[in-house]
Protein backbone atom coordinates (compact mmCIF):
# COMPACT_ATOMS: atom_id res chain seq x y z
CA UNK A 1 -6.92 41.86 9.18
CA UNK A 2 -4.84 42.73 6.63
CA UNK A 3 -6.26 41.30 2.64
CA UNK A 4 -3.96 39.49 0.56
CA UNK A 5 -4.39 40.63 -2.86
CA UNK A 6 -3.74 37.45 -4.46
CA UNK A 7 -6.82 36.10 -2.42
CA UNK A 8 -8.84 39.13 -3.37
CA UNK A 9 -8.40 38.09 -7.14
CA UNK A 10 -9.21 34.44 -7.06
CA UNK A 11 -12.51 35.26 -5.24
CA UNK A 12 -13.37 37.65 -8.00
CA UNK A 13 -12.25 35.11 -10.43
CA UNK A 14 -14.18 31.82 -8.70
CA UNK A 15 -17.34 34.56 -8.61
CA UNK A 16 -17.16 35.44 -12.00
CA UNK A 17 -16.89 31.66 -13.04
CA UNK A 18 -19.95 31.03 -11.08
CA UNK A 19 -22.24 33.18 -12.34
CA UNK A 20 -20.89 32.17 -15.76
CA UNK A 21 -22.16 28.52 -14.90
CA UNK A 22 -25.27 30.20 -13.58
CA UNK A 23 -25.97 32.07 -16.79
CA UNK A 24 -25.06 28.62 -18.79
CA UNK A 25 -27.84 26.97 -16.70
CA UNK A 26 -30.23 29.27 -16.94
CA UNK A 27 -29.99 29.73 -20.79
CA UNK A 28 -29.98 25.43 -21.13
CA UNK A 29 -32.70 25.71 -18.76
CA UNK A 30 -34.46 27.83 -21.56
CA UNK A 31 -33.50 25.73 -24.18
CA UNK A 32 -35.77 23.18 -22.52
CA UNK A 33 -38.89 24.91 -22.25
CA UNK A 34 -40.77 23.86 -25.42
CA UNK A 35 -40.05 20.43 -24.64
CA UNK A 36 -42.07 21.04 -21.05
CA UNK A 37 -44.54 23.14 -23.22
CA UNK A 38 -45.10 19.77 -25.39
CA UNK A 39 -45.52 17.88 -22.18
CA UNK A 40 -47.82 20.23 -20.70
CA UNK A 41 -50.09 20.34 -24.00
CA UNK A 42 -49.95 16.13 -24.10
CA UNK A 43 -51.09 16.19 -20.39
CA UNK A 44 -54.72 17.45 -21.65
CA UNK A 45 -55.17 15.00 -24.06
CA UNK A 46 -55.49 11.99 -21.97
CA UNK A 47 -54.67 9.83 -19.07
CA UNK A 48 -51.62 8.07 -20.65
CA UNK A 49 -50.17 11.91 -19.98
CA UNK A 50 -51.07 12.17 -16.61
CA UNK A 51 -47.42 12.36 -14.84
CA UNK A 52 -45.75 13.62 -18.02
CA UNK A 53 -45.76 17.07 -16.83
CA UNK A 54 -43.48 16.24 -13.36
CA UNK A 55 -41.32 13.74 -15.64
CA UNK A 56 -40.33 16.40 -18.01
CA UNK A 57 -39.71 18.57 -15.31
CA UNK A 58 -37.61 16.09 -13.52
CA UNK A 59 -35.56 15.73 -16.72
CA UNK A 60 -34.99 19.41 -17.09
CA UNK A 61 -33.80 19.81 -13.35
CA UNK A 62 -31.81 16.18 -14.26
CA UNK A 63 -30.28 17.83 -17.15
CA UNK A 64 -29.21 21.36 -15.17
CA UNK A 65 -27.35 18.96 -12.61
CA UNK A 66 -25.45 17.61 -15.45
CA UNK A 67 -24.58 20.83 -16.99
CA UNK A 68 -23.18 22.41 -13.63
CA UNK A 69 -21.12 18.91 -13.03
CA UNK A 70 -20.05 19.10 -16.37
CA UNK A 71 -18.94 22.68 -16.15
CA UNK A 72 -17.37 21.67 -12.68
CA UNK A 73 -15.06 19.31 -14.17
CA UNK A 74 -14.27 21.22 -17.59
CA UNK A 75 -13.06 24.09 -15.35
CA UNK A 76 -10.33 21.55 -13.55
CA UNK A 77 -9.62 20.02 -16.89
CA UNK A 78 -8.94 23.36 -18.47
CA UNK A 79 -7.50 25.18 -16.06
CA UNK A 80 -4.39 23.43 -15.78
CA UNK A 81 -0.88 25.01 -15.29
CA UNK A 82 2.41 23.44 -17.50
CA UNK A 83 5.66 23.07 -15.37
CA UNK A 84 9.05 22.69 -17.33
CA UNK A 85 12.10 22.26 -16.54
CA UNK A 86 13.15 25.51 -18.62
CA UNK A 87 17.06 24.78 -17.62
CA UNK A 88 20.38 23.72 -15.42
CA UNK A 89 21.59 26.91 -13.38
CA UNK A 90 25.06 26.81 -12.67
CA UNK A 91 26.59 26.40 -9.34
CA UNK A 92 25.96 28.77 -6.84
CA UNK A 93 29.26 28.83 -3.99
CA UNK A 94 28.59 30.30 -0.18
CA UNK A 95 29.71 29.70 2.68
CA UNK A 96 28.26 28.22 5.25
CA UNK A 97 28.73 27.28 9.08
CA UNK A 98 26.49 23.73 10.43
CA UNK A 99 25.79 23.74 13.77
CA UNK A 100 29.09 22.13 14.41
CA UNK A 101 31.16 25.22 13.83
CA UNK A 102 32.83 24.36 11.17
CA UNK A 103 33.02 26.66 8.42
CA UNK A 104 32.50 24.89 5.39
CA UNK A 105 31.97 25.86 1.06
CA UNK A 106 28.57 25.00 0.09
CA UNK A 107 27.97 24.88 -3.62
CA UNK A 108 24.29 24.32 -4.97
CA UNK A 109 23.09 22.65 -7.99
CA UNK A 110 20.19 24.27 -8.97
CA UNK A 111 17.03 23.77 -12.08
CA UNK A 112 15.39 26.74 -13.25
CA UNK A 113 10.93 26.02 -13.43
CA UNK A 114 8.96 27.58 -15.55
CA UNK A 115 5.10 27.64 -15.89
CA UNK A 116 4.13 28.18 -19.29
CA UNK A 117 0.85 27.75 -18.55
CA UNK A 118 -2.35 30.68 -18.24
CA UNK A 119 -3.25 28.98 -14.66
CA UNK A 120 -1.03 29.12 -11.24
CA UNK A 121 0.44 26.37 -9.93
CA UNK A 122 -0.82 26.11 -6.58
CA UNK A 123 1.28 25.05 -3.39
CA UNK A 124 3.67 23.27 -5.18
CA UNK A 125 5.77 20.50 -3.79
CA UNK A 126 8.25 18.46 -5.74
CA UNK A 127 9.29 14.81 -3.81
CA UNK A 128 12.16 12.98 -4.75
CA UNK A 129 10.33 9.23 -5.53
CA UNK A 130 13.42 7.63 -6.82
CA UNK A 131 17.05 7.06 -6.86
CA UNK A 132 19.40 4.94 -9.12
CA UNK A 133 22.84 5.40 -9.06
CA UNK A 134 25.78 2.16 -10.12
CA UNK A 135 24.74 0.26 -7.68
CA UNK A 136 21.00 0.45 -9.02
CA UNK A 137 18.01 1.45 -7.39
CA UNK A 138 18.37 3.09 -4.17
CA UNK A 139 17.23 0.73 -1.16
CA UNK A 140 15.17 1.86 1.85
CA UNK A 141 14.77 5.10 -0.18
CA UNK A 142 11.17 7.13 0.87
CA UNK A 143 10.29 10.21 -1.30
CA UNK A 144 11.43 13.69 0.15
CA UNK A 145 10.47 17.19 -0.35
CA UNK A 146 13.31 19.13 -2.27
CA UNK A 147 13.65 22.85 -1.83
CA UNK A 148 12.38 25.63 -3.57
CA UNK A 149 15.41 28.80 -3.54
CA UNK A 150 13.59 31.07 -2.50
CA UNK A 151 10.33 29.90 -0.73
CA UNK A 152 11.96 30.41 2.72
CA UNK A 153 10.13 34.23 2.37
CA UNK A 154 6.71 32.57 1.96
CA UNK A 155 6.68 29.81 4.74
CA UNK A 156 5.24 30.67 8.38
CA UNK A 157 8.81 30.31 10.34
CA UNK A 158 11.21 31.27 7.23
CA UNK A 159 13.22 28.33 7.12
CA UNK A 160 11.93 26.06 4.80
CA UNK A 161 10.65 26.07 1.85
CA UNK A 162 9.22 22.87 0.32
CA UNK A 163 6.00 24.34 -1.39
CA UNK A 164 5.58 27.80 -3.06
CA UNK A 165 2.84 28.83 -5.70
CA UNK A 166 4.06 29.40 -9.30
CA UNK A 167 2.39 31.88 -11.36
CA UNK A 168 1.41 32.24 -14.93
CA UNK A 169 5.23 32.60 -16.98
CA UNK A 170 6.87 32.98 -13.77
CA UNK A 171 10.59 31.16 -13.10
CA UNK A 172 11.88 30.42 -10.14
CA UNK A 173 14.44 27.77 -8.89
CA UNK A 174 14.93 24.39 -7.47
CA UNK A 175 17.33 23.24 -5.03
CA UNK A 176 18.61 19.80 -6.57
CA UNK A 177 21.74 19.02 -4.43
CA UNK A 178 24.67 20.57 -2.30
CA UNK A 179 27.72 19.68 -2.48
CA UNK A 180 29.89 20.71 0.52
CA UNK A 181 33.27 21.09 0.49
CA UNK A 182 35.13 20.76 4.74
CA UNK A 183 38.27 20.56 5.14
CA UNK A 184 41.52 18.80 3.22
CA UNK A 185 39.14 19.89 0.06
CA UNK A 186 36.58 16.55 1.00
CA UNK A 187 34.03 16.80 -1.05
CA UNK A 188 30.16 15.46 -0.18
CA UNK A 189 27.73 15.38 -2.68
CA UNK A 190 23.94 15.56 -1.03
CA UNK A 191 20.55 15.86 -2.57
CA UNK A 192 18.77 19.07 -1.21
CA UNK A 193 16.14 17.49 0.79
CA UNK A 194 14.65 19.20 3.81
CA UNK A 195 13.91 16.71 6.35
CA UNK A 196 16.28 13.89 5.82
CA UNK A 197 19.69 15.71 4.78
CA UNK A 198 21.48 13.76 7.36
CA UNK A 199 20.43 10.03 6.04
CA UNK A 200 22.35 8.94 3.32
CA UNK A 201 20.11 6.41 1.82
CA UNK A 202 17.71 9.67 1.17
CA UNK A 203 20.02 12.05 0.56
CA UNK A 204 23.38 10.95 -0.50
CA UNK A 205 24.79 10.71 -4.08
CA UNK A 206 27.05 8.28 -5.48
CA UNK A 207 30.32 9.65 -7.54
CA UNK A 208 29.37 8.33 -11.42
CA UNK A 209 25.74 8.75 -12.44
CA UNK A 210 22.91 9.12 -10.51
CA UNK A 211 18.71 9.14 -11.84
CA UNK A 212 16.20 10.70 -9.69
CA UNK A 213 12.75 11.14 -10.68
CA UNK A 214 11.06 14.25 -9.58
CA UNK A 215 7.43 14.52 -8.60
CA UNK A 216 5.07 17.99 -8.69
CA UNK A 217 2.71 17.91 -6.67
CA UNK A 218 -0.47 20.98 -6.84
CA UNK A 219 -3.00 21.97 -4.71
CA UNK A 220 -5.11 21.31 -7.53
CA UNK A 221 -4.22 17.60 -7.84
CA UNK A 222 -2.46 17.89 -10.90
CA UNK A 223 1.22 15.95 -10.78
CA UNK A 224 4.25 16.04 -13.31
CA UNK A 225 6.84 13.64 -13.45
CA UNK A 226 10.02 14.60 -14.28
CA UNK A 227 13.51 12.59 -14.66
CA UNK A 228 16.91 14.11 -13.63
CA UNK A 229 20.69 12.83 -14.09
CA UNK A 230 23.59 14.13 -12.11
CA UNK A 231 26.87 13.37 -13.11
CA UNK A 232 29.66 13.75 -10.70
CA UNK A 233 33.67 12.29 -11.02
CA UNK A 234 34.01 12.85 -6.94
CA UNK A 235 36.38 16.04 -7.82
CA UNK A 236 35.25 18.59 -9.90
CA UNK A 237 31.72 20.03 -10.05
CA UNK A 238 28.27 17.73 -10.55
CA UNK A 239 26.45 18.52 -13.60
CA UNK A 240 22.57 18.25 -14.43
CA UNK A 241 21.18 16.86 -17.11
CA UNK A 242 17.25 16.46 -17.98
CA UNK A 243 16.12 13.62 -18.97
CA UNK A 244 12.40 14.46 -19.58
């Protein structure tokens, strides 16, 4: 079985974090000992002491629970990664040929993502939640995944690519919409989203101004929101502007 070496250095990393939290108990654990010595002494002078010997020690193993929790949720706390938005690519033109036949140009609007952070971003996913556009918000609208550029080379059947990991000061693009150009120079301007592409309540985009709010999703539960407008006069090409 061949090792991944990006597996190989989380488990050393998780490892070395637990026997950090191990060390941590252990030296609280330590801390605690005179206390239990004080117990132990107050146990021989009477009756009243009797049990104080298993209550202290039932506060020490008390307190090392809430230590390692404690540690537990610091780590998810602190080890958080920080998408931006970092900026708007400019359009990229191919060609392309759907299943119809039909050659058509394909030009995609793309953002540029950045984590700043010192943590990966794990299996992201960003969902389209919203849409508003001059007819306000977008009716019978259910979030969809966008694409990530180049993702296809990490997915199982390289053909999609709705979640990728980021690392730490890595950049890497976002597919935000295509526009296609077919024939008599008709122009349709689509949001890049995998599985409904062909629905135009999910996917198409109004000429004028349209608001969509982005949502990051990690493997670590951590989310972003993030606010997009795309400006388009139904001739020349859509721009991107952030928002947030």
């Amino acid at each position: 079985m061949e090792l991944n070496p990006n597996d190989l250095f989380k488990a050393l990393e998780e490892l070395t974090y637990l026997k950090n939290i191990n060390e941590n108990i252990i030296k609280q654990t330590d801390s605690l000992k005179p206390i239990t010595e004080i117990f132990k002494r107050l146990n021989k002078t009477g009756p009243i002491f009797r049990n104080v010997e298993v209550i202290s020690s039932l506060i020490v193993s008390i307190t090392a629970l809430g230590i390692a929790l404690f540690s537990e949720k610091f780590k998810q706390w602190s080890r958080k990664s920080k998408l931006c938005i970092e900026k708007v690519s400019g359009l990229h033109i191919q060609d392309n040929i759907p299943p119809e036949g039909k050659k058509i140009k394909l030009s995609v609007g793309r953002v540029l993502v950045e984590n700043k952070g010192r943590y990966k971003a794990g299996k992201v996913e960003v969902n389209v939640i919203s849409i508003e556009d001059k007819n306000g918000g977008r009716r019978n609208f259910l979030p969809s995944p966008l694409n990530w550029t180049h993702s296809q080379l990490y997915s199982e059947n390289r053909t999609v690519g709705v979640i990728r990991d980021i690392h730490p000061h890595q950049s890497v693009y976002l597919d935000i919409f295509n526009l296609n150009t077919g024939e008599e120079n008709s122009k349709i301007l689509k949001l890049a989203v995998v599985p409904c592409s062909n629905i135009d309540d999910f996917s198409k985009l109004e000429i004028g101004e349209n608001t969509i709010v982005l949502k990051f999703y990690q493997e670590s539960g951590q989310t972003i929101t993030k606010k997009l407008k795309i400006i388009w006069d139904g001739k020349d090409s859509p721009r991107i502007e952030t928002i947030n």
